[in-house]
Structures are given as C-alpha cells and as structure tokens.
N, C-alpha and C. Protein backbone atom coordinates (compact mmCIF):
# COMPACT_ATOMS: atom_id res chain seq x y z
N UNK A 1 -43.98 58.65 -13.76
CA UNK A 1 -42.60 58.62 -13.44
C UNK A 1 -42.09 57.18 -13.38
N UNK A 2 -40.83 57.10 -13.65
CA UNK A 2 -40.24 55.66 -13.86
C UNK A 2 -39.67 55.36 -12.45
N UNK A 3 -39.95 54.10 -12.18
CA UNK A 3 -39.04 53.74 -10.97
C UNK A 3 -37.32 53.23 -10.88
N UNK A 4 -36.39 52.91 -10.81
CA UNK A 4 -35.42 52.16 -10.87
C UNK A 4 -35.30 51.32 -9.68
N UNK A 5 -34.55 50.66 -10.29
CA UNK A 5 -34.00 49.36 -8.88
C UNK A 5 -32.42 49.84 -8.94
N UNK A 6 -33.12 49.28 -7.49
CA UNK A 6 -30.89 49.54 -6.62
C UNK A 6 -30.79 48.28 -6.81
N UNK A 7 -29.55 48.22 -6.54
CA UNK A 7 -28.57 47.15 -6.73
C UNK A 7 -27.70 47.37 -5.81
N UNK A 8 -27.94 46.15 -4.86
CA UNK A 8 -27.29 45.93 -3.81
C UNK A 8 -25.83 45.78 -3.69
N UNK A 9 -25.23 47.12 -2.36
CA UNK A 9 -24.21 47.27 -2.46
C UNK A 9 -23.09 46.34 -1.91
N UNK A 10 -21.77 46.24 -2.06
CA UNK A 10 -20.90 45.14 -1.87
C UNK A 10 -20.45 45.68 -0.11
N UNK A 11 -21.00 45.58 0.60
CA UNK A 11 -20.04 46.64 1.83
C UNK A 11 -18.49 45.98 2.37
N UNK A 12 -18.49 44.33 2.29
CA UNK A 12 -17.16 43.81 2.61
C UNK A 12 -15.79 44.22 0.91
N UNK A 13 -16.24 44.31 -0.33
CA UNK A 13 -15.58 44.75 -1.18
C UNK A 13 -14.66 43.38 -1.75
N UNK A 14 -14.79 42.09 -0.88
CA UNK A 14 -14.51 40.89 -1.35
C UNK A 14 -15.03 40.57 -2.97
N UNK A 15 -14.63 39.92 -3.84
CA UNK A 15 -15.36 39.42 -4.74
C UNK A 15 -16.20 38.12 -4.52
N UNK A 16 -16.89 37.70 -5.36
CA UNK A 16 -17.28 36.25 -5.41
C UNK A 16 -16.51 35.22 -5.86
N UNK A 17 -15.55 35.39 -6.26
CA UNK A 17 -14.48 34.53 -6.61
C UNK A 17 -13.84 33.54 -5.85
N UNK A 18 -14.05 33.96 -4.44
CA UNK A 18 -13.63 32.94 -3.51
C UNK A 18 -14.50 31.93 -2.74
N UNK A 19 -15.53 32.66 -3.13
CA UNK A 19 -16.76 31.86 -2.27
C UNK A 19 -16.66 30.97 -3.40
N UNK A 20 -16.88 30.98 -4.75
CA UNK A 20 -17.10 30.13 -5.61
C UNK A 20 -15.63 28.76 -5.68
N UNK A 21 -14.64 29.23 -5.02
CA UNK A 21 -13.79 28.48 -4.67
C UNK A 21 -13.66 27.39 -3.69
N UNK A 22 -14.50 28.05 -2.48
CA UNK A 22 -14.35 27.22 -1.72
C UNK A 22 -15.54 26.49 -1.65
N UNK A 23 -16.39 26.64 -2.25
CA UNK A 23 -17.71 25.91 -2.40
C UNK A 23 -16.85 24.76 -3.31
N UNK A 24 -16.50 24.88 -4.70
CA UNK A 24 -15.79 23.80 -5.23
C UNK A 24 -14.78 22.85 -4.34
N UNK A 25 -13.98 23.88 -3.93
CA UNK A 25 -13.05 22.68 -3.21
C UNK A 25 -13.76 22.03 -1.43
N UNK A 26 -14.95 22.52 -1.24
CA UNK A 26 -15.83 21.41 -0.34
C UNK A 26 -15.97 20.55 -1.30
N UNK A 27 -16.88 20.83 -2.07
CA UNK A 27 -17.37 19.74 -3.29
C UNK A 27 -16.01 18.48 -3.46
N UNK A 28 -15.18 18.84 -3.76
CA UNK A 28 -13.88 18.20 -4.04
C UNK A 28 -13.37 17.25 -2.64
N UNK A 29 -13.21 18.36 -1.66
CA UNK A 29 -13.28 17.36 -0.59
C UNK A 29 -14.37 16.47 -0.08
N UNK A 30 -15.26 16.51 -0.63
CA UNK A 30 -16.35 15.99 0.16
C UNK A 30 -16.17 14.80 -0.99
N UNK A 31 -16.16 14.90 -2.04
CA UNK A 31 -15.77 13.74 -3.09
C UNK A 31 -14.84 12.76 -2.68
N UNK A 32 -13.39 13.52 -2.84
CA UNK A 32 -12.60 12.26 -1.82
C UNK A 32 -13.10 11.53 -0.59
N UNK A 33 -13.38 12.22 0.35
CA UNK A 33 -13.90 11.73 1.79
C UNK A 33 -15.00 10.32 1.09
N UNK A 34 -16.07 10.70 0.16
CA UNK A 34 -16.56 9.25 -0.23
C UNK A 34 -15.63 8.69 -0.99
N UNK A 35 -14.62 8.54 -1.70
CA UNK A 35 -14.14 7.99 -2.42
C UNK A 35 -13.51 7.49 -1.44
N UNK A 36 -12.19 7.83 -0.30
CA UNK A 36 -11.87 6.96 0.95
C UNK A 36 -12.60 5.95 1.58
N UNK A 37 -13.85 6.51 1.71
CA UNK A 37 -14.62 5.65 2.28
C UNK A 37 -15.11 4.08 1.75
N UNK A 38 -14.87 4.59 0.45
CA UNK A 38 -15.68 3.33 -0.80
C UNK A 38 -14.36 2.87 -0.64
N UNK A 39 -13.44 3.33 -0.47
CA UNK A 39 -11.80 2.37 -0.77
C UNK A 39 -11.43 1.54 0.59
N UNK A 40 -11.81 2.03 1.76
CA UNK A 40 -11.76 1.57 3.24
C UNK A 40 -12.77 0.30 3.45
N UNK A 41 -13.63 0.86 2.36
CA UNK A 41 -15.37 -0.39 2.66
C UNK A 41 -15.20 -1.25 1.75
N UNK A 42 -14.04 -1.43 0.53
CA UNK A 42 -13.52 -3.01 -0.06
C UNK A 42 -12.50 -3.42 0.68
N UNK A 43 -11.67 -2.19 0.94
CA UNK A 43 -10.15 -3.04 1.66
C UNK A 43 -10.80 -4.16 3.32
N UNK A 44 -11.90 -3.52 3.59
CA UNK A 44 -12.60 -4.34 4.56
C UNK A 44 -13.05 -5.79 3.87
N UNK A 45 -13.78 -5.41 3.05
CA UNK A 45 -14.43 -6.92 2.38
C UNK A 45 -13.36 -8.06 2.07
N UNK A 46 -12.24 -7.31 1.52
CA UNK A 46 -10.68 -7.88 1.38
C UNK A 46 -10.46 -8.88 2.43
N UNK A 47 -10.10 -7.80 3.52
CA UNK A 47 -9.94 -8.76 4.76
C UNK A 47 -10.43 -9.96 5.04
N UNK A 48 -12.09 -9.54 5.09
CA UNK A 48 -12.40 -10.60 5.75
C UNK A 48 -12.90 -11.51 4.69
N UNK A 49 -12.40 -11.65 3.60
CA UNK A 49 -12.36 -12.94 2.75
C UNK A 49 -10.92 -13.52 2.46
N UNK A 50 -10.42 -13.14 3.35
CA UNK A 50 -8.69 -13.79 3.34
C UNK A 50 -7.85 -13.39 2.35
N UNK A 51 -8.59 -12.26 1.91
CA UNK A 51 -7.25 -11.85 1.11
C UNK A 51 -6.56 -10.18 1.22
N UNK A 52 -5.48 -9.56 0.35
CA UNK A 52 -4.54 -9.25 0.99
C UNK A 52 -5.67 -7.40 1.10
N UNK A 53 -5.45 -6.84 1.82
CA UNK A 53 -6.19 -5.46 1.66
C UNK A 53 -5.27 -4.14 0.73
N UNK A 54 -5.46 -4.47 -0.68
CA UNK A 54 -4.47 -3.94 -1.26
C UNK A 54 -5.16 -2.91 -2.34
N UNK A 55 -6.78 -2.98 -2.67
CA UNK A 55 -6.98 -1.82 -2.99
C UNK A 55 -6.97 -0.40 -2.98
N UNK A 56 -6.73 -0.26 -4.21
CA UNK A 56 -5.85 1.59 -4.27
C UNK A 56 -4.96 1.47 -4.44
N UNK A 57 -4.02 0.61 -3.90
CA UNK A 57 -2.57 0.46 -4.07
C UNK A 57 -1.38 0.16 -4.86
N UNK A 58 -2.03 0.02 -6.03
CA UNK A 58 -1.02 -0.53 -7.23
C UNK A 58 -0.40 1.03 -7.37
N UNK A 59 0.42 1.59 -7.26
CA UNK A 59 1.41 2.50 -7.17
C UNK A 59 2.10 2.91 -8.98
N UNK A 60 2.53 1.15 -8.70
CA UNK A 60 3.36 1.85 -10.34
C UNK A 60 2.18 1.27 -11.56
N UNK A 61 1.21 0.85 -10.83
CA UNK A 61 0.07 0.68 -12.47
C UNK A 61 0.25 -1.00 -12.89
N UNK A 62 0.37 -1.68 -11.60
CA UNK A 62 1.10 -3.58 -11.38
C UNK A 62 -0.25 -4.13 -10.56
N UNK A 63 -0.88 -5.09 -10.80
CA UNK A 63 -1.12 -5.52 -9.78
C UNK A 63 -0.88 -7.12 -10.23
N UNK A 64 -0.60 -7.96 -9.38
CA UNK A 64 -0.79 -9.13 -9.29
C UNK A 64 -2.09 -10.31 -9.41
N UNK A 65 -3.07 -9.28 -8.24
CA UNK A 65 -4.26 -10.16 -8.29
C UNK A 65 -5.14 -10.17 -9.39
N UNK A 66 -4.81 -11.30 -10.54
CA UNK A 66 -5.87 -11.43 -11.32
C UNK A 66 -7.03 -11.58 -11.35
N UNK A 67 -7.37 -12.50 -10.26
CA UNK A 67 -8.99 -13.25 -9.68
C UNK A 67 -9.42 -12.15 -9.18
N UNK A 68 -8.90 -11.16 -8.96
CA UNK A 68 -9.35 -10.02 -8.05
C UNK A 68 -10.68 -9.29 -8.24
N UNK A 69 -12.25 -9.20 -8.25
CA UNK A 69 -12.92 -8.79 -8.69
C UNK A 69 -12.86 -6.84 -8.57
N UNK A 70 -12.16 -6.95 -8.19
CA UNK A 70 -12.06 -5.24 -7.62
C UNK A 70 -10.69 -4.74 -8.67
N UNK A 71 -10.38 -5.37 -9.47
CA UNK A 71 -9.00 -5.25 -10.35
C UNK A 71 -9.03 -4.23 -11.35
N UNK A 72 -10.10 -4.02 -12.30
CA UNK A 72 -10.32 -2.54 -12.88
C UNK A 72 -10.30 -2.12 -12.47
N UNK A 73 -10.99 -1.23 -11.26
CA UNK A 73 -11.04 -0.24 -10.34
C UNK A 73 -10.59 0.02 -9.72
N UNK A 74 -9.44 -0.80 -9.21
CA UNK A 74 -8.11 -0.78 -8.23
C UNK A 74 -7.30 0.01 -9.49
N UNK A 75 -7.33 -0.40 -10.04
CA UNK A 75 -6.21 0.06 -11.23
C UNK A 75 -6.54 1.13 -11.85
N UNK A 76 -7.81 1.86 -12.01
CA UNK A 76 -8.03 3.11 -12.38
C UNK A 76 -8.17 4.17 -11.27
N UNK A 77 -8.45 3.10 -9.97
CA UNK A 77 -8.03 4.82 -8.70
C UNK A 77 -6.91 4.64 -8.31
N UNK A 78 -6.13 4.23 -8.34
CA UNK A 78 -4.72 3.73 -7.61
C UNK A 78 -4.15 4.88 -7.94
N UNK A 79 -4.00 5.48 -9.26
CA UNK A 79 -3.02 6.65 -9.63
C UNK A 79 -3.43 8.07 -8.96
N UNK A 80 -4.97 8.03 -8.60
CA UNK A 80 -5.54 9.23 -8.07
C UNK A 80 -5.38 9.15 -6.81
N UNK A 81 -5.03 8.26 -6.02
CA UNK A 81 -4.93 7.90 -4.47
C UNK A 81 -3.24 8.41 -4.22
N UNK A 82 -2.24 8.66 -5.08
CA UNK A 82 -0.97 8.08 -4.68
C UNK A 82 -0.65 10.03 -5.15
C-alpha cells in the first residue's frame, strides 16, 4: 500500500505575502538605520576636523566642498537622504 503525505494546514488563512513583506521592509529598515549611522559617523569626523558637518546634504545635487574627501558619496546619497 502507498503512503501519502499531508500537507500542512493553513489554520490562521493569512497568506505568506505579508510575512515576506515585512521581512523585506526590516531588511530595508535595518539598511537605512546603517546607512544613518555611516552618515552621523562622517558628519562627526567633519566636526572635529573643523569643518562644516554637511554630509548628505547637498539637496539640489551642489556642493561646494571640493577638497572634500567625502564629495562622491555625499553627492550620490544626498538624493536618497532628502
């Protein structure tokens, strides 16, 4: 005689569709939260080398500080920050 397998039943009737949602958008938040953090831990270094704490901040896609070693990267998260 043949056996079969059950297949475990759904008893809440939820799909997986949401779990798979909010697992992504942790993922997502948990991404920003380091990405703040990496942006909080230059605007610090900023400071305390006398200059202005302005990473992230180029708004309209401008920045001024040329010498700035943080100047690519200011300028490619700036639009995702705003």
């Amino acid at each position: 005689m043949r056996e079969t397998q059950k297949t475990p039943s759904r008893k809440s009737g939820k799909a997986a569709g949401p779990r798979a949602k909010s697992g992504a958008a942790k993922a997502r938040k948990g991404g920003m939260d380091a990405m703040m953090a990496r942006v909080e831990q230059i605007r610090q270094v900023q400071r305390e080398a006398g200059h202005f704490d302005c990473f992230g901040r180029a708004n309209s896609g401008y920045c001024d500080q040329g010498e700035c070693l943080y100047r690519s990267d200011c300028l490619d998260l700036s639009p995702l920050l705003h």
